[in-house]
Protein backbone atom coordinates (compact mmCIF):
# COMPACT_ATOMS: atom_id res chain seq x y z
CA UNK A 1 2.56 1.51 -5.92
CA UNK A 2 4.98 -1.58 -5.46
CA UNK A 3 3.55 -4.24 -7.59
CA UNK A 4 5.56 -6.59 -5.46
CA UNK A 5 2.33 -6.93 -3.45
CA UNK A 6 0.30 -8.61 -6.19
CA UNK A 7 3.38 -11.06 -7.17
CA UNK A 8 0.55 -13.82 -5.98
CA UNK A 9 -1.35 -13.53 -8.93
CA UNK A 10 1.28 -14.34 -11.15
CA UNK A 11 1.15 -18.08 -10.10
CA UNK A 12 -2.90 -17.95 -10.31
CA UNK A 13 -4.63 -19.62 -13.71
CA UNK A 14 -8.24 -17.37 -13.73
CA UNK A 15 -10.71 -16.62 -14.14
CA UNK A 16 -10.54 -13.99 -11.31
CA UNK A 17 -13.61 -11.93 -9.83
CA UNK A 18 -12.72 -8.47 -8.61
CA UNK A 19 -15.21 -6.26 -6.27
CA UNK A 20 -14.99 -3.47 -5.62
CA UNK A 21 -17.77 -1.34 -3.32
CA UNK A 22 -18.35 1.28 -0.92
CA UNK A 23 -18.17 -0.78 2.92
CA UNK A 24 -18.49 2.74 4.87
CA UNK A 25 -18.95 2.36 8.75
CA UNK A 26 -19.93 5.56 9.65
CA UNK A 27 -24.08 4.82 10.24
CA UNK A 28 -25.85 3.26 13.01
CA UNK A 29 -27.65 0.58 10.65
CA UNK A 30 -23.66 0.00 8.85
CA UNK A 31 -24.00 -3.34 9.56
CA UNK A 32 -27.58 -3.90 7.93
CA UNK A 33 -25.96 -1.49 4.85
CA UNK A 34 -22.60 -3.86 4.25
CA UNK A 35 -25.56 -7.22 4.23
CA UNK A 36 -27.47 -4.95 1.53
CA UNK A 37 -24.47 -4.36 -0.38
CA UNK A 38 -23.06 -7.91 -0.44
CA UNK A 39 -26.30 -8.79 -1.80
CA UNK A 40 -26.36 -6.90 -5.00
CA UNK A 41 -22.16 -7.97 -5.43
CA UNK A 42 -23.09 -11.58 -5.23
CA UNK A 43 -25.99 -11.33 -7.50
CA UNK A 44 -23.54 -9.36 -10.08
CA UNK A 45 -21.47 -12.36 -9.57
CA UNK A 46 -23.40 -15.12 -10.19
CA UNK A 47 -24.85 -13.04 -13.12
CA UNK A 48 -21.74 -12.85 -14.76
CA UNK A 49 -20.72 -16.71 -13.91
CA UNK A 50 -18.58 -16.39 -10.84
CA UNK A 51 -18.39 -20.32 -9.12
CA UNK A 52 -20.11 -20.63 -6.03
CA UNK A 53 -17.78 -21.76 -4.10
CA UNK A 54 -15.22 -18.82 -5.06
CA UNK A 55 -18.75 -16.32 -4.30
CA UNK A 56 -18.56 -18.08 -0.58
CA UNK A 57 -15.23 -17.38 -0.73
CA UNK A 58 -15.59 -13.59 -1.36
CA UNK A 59 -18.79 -13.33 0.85
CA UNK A 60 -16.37 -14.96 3.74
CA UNK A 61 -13.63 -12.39 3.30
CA UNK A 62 -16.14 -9.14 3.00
CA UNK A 63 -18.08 -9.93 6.47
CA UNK A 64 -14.78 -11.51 8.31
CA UNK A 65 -12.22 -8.43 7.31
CA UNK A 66 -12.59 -5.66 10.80
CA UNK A 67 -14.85 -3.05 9.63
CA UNK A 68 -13.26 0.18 8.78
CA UNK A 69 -13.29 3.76 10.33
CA UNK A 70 -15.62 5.97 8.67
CA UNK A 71 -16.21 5.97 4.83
CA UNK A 72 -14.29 3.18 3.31
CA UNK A 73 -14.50 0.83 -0.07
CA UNK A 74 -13.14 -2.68 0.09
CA UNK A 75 -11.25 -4.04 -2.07
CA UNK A 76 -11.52 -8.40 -2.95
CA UNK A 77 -9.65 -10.36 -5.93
CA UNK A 78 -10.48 -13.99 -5.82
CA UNK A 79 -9.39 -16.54 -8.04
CA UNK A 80 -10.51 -20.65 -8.14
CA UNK A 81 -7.97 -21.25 -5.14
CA UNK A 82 -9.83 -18.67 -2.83
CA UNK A 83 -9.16 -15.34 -2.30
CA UNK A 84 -5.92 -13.54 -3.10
CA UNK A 85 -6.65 -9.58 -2.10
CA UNK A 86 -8.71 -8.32 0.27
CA UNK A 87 -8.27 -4.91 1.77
CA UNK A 88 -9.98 -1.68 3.06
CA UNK A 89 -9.85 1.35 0.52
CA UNK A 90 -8.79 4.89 1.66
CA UNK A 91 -12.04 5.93 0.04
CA UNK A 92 -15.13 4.47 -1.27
CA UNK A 93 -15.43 3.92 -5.51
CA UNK A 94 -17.50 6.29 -7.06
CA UNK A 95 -19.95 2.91 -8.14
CA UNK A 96 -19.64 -0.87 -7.17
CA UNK A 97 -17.40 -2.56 -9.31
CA UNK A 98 -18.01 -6.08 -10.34
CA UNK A 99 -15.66 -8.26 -12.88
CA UNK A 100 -15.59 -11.84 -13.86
CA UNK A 101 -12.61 -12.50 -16.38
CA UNK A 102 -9.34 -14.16 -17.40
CA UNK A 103 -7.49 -11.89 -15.50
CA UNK A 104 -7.41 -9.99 -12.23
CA UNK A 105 -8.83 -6.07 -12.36
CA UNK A 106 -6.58 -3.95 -10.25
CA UNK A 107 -7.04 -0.72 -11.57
CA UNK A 108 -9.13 0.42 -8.61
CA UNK A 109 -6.61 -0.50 -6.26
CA UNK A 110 -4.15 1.93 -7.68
CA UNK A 111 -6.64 4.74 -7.38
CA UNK A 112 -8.18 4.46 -4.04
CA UNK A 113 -5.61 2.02 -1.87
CA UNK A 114 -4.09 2.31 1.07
CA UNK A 115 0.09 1.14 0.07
CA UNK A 116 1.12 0.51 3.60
CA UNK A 117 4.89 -0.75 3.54
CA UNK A 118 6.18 -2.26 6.39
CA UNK A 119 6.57 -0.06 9.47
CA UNK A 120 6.88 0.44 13.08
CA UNK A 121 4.97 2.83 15.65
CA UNK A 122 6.39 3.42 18.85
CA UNK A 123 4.32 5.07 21.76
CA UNK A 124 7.04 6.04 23.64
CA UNK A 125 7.62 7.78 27.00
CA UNK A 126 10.82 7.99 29.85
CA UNK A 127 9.94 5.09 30.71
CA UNK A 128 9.69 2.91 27.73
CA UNK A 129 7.72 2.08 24.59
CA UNK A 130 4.92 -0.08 22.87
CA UNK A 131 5.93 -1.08 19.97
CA UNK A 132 4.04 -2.54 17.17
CA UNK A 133 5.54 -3.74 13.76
CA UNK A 134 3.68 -4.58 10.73
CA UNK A 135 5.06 -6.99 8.01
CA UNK A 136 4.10 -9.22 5.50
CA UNK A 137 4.00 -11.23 8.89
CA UNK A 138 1.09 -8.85 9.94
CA UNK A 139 0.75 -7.00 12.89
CA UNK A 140 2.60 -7.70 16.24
CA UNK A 141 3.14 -5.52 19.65
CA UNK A 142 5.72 -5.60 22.56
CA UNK A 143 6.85 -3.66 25.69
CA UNK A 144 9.94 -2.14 26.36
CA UNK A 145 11.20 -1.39 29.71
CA UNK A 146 14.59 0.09 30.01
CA UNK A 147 15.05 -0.71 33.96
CA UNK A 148 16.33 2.35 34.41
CA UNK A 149 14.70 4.03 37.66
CA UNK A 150 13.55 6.41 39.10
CA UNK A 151 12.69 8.82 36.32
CA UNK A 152 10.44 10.80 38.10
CA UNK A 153 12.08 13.19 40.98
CA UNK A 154 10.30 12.20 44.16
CA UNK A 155 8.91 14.86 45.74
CA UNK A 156 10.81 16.03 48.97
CA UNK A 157 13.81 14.11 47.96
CA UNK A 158 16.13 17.70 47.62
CA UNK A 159 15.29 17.65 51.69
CA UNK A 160 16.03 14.47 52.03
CA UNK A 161 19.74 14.22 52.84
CA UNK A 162 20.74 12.23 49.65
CA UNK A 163 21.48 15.31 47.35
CA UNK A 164 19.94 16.73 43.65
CA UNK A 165 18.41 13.47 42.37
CA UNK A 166 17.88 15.27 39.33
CA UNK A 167 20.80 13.59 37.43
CA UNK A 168 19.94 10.51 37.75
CA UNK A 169 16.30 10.51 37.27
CA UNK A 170 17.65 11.94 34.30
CA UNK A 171 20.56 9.20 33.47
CA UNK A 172 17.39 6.93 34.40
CA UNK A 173 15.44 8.47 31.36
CA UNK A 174 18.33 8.27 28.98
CA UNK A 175 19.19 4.41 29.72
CA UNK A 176 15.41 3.42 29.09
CA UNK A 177 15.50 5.06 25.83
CA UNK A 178 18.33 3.85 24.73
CA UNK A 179 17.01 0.78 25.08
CA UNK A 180 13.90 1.34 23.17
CA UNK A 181 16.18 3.01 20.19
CA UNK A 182 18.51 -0.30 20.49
CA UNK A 183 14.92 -2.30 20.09
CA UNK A 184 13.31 -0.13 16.98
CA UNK A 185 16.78 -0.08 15.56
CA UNK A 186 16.98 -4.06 15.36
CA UNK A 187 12.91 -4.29 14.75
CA UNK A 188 13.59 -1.91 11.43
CA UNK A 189 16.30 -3.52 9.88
CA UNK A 190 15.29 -7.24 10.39
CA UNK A 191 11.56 -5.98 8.92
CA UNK A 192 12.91 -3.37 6.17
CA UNK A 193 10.52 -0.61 7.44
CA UNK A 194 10.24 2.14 5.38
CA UNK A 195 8.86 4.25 8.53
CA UNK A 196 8.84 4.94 11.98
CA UNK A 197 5.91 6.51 13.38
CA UNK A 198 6.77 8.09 17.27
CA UNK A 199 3.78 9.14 19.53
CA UNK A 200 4.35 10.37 22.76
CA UNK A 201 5.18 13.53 24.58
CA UNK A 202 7.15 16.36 22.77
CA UNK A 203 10.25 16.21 24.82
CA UNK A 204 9.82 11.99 25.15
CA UNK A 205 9.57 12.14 21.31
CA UNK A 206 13.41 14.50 20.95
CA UNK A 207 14.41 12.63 23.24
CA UNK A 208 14.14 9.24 21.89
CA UNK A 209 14.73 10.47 18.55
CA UNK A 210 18.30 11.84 19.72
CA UNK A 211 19.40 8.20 20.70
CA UNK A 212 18.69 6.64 17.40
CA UNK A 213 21.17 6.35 14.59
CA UNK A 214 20.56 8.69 11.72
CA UNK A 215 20.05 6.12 9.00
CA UNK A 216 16.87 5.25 11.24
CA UNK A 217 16.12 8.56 12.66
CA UNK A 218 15.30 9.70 8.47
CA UNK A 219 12.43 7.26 8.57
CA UNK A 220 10.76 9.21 11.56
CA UNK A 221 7.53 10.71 11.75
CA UNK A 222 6.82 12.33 14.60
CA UNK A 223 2.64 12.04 15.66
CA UNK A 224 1.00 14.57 17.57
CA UNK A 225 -1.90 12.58 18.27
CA UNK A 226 -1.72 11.94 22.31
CA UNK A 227 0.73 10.96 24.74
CA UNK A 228 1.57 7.13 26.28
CA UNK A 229 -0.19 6.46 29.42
CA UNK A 230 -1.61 9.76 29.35
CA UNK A 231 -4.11 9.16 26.34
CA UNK A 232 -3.60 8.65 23.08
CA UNK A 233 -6.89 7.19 20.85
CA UNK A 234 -6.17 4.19 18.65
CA UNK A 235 -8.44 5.21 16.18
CA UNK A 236 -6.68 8.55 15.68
CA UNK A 237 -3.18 7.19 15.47
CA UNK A 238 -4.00 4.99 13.10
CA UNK A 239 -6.00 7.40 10.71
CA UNK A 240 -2.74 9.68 11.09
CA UNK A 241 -0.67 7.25 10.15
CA UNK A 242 -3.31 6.59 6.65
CA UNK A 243 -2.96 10.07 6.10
CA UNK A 244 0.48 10.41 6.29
CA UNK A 245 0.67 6.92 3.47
CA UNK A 246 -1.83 9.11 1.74
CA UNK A 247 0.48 11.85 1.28
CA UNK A 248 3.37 10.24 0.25
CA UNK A 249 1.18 8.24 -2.74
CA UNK A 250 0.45 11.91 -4.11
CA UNK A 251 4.31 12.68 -3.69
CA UNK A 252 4.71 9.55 -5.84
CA UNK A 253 2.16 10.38 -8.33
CA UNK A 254 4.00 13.94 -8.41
CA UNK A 255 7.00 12.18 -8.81
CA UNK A 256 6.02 9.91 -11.97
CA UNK A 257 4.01 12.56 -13.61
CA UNK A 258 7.40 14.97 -13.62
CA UNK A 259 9.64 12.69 -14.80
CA UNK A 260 7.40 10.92 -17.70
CA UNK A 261 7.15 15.03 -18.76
CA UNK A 262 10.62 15.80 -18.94
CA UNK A 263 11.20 12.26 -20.35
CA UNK A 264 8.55 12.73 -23.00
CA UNK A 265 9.67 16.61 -23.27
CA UNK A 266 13.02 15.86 -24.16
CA UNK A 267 13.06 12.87 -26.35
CA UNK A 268 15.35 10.72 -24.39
CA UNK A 269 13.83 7.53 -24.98
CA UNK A 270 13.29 7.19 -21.61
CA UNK A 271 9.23 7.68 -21.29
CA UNK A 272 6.16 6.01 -23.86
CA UNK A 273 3.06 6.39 -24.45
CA UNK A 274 0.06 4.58 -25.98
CA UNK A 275 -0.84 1.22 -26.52
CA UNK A 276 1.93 0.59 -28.87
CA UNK A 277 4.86 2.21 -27.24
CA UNK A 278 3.91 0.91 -24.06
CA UNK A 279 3.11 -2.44 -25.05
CA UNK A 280 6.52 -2.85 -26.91
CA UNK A 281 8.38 -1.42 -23.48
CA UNK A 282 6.56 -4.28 -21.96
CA UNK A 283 7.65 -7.08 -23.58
CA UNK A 284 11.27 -5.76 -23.42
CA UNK A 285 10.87 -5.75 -19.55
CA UNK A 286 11.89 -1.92 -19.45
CA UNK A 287 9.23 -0.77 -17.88
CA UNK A 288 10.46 1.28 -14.66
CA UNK A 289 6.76 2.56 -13.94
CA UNK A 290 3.27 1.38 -15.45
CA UNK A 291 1.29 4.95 -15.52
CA UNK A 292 -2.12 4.16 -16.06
CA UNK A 293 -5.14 6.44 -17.13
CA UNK A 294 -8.22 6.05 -18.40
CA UNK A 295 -8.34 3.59 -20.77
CA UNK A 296 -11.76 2.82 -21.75
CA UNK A 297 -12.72 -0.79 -23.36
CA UNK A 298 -9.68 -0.71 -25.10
CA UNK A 299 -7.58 -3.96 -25.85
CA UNK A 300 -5.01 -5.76 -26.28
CA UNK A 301 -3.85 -9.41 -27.72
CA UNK A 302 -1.39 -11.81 -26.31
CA UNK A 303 -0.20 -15.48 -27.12
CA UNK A 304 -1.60 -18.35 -25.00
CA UNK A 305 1.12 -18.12 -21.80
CA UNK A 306 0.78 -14.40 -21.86
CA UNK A 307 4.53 -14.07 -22.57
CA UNK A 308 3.65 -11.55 -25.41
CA UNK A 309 1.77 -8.67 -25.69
CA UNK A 310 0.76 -6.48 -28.51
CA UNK A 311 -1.86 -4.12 -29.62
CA UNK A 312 -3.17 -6.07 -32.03
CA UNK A 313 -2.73 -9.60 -33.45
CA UNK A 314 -0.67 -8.16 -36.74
CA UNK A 315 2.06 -6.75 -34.45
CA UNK A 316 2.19 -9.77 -31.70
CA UNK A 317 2.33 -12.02 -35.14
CA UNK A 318 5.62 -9.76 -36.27
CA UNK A 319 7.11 -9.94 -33.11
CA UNK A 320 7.13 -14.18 -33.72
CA UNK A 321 4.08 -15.12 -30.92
CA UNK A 322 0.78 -16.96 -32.26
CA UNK A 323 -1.82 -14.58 -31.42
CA UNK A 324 -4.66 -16.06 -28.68
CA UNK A 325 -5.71 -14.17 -26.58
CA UNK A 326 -7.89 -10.84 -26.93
CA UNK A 327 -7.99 -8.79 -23.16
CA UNK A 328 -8.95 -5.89 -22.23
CA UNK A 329 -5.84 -3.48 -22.13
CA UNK A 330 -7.20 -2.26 -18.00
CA UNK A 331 -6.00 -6.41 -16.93
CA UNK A 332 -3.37 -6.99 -19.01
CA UNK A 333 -1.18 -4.33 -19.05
CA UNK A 334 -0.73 -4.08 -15.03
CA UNK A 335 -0.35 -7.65 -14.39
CA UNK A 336 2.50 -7.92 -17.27
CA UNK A 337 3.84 -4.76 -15.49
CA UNK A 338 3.85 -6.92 -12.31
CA UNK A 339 5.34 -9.49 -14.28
CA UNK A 340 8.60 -7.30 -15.12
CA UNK A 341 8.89 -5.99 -11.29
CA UNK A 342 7.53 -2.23 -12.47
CA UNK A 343 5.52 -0.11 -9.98
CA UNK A 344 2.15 1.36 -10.41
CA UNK A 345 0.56 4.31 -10.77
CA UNK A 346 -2.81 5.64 -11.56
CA UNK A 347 -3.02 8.67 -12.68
CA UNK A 348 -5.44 11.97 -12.47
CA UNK A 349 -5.25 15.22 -14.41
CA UNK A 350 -1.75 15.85 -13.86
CA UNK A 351 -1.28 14.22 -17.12
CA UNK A 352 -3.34 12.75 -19.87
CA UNK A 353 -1.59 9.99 -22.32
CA UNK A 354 -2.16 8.97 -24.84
CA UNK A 355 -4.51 5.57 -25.22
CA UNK A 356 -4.57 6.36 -21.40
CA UNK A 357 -1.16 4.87 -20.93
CA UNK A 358 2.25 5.44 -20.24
CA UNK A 359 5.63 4.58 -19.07
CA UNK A 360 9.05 5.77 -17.28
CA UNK A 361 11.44 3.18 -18.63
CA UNK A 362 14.36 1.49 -17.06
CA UNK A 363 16.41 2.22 -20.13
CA UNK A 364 15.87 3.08 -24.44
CA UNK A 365 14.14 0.05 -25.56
CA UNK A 366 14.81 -1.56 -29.33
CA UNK A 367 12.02 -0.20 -31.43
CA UNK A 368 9.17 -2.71 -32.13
């Protein structure tokens, strides 16, 4: 996962309170279940010393957020200026998750969210396209209409003295989608999508994807999921396009777990594991990829601007920082990963480091 997304807390001084629970829509009394829930969070919270006006906060964000399709967890990190995270899960946690501490708890992020770069969907037919775009600017939609007419053959008009009209219902056709390949073209590179979802017809879907240039045509994903104008459910699309987000995560899981293997396998310096080696790649900011397992209770120390990070205080102490700060290793070691620009990962049985972390490094690091 890009950590780029949780820059934000960077610039936050804690303490932070992270939920996470199970906010499922998929009941007729869902409603009356997400009021039950919120209940036991905010008791959790004020048990463990959560400010009140942070708790209305949170409570604000969990009932104002759209309520999700089907089984869903939510996601909400909120620190004394309000909240800083709040987003659906792709599945609900296993057990509510309630934290109150120095630092922000994003573990269950990593596991269960939905990394949705930016992108564009285009519902596209002869005629035209909607397009919608979301950015770190949101979500927006537009319409757009070619002019090119007719580009259906009236019928009769072979009898009508005037000739095959076939060609240029077809040259009709062509214009308006070169139009809407000129529009996604500009849309995607002014928004750096990493993806273009098309829905439409089979032969409006070719066609359109003929008239884009290739660099944008590799970012398309062609959805079966309806036609425009014709029928196409909302809901579907958009748990299509989820799925397809889903997918690539596992690719990128794949990915990390191979190359932290071979890295490890052959000794290149390259990959680390445990609490020490990882720790050490850390405060050397070569830290390509954070992979994170289970780690337990287990911590870590840092000095007072959490510049430094160590195992334990005799090691931060040799590496020249004043030991301060005892966290557990589960906050620490993600947000100093987001701190050096490295991406996320949480992994599964693929593989099992040790301490319950690793890394794929950016280069050797010094030893220490």
């Amino acid at each position: 996962m890009d950590s780029e997304r949780f820059r934000k807390l960077l610039n936050t001084a804690g303490p932070f309170s992270s939920v996470y629970f199970d906010d499922s829509h998929d009941s007729h009394d869902a409603a009356a279940q997400l009021d039950l829930k919120w209940r036991a969070v905010r008791e959790e919270l004020e048990e463990q010393g959560a400010d009140k006006s942070v708790i209305s906060e949170i409570e604000r964000a969990v009932m104002d957020l759209r309520p999700p399709i089907g089984r869903s967890g939510r996601a909400v990190v909120a620190g004394p200026t309000g909240v800083l995270v709040n987003e659906h899960l792709a599945r609900p946690p296993a057990a509510t998750v309630v934290r109150v501490s120095e630092l922000p708890y994003l573990v269950p992020i990593l596991q269960l969210g939905m990394e949705q770069p930016n992108y564009l969907l285009a519902i596209v037919d002869h005629t035209g396209a909607d397009l919608t775009v979301r950015d770190g600017n949101g979500i927006r939609s537009e319409t757009v209409d070619g002019g090119g007419y007719p580009v259906h053959k009236a019928a009769g008009a072979e009898n009508a003295g005037y000739g095959d009209p076939q060609p240029r219902t077809e040259e009709a056709g062509r214009k308006n989608l070169r139009a809407v390949a000129d529009r996604i073209a500009e849309l995607t590179d002014g928004t750096g999508s990493e993806a273009l979802f098309v829905v439409g017809e089979v032969r409006s879907r070719s066609d359109l994807l003929a008239e884009l240039p290739e660099r944008i045509r590799e970012l398309a994903v062609p959805l079966e999921v309806g036609a425009r104008h014709s029928g196409h459910d909302v809901d579907e699309v958009q748990r299509a396009i989820e799925s397809w987000f889903t997918k690539r995560q596992l690719q990128i899981l794949d990915h990390a777990a191979e190359r932290f293997s071979a890295e490890i396998g052959r000794q290149s310096g390259l990959a680390t594991e445990g609490l020490d080696g990882v720790c050490s790649a850390l405060r050397q900011g070569a830290v390509e990829t954070l992979i994170i397992g289970e780690m337990g209770d287990a911590t870590v120390v840092t000095d007072e601007e959490l510049t430094h990070i160590a195992p334990n205080a005799n090691v931060l102490s040799e590496q020249g920082a004043a030991p301060a700060k005892t966290l557990r290793a589960d906050e620490a070691l993600p947000l100093f990963a987001v701190a050096v620009g490295a991406s996320l990962v949480r992994t599964d049985e693929r593989i099992s480091p040790a301490d319950g972390v690793a890394a794929v490094l950016r280069y050797a690091p010094t030893l220490g």
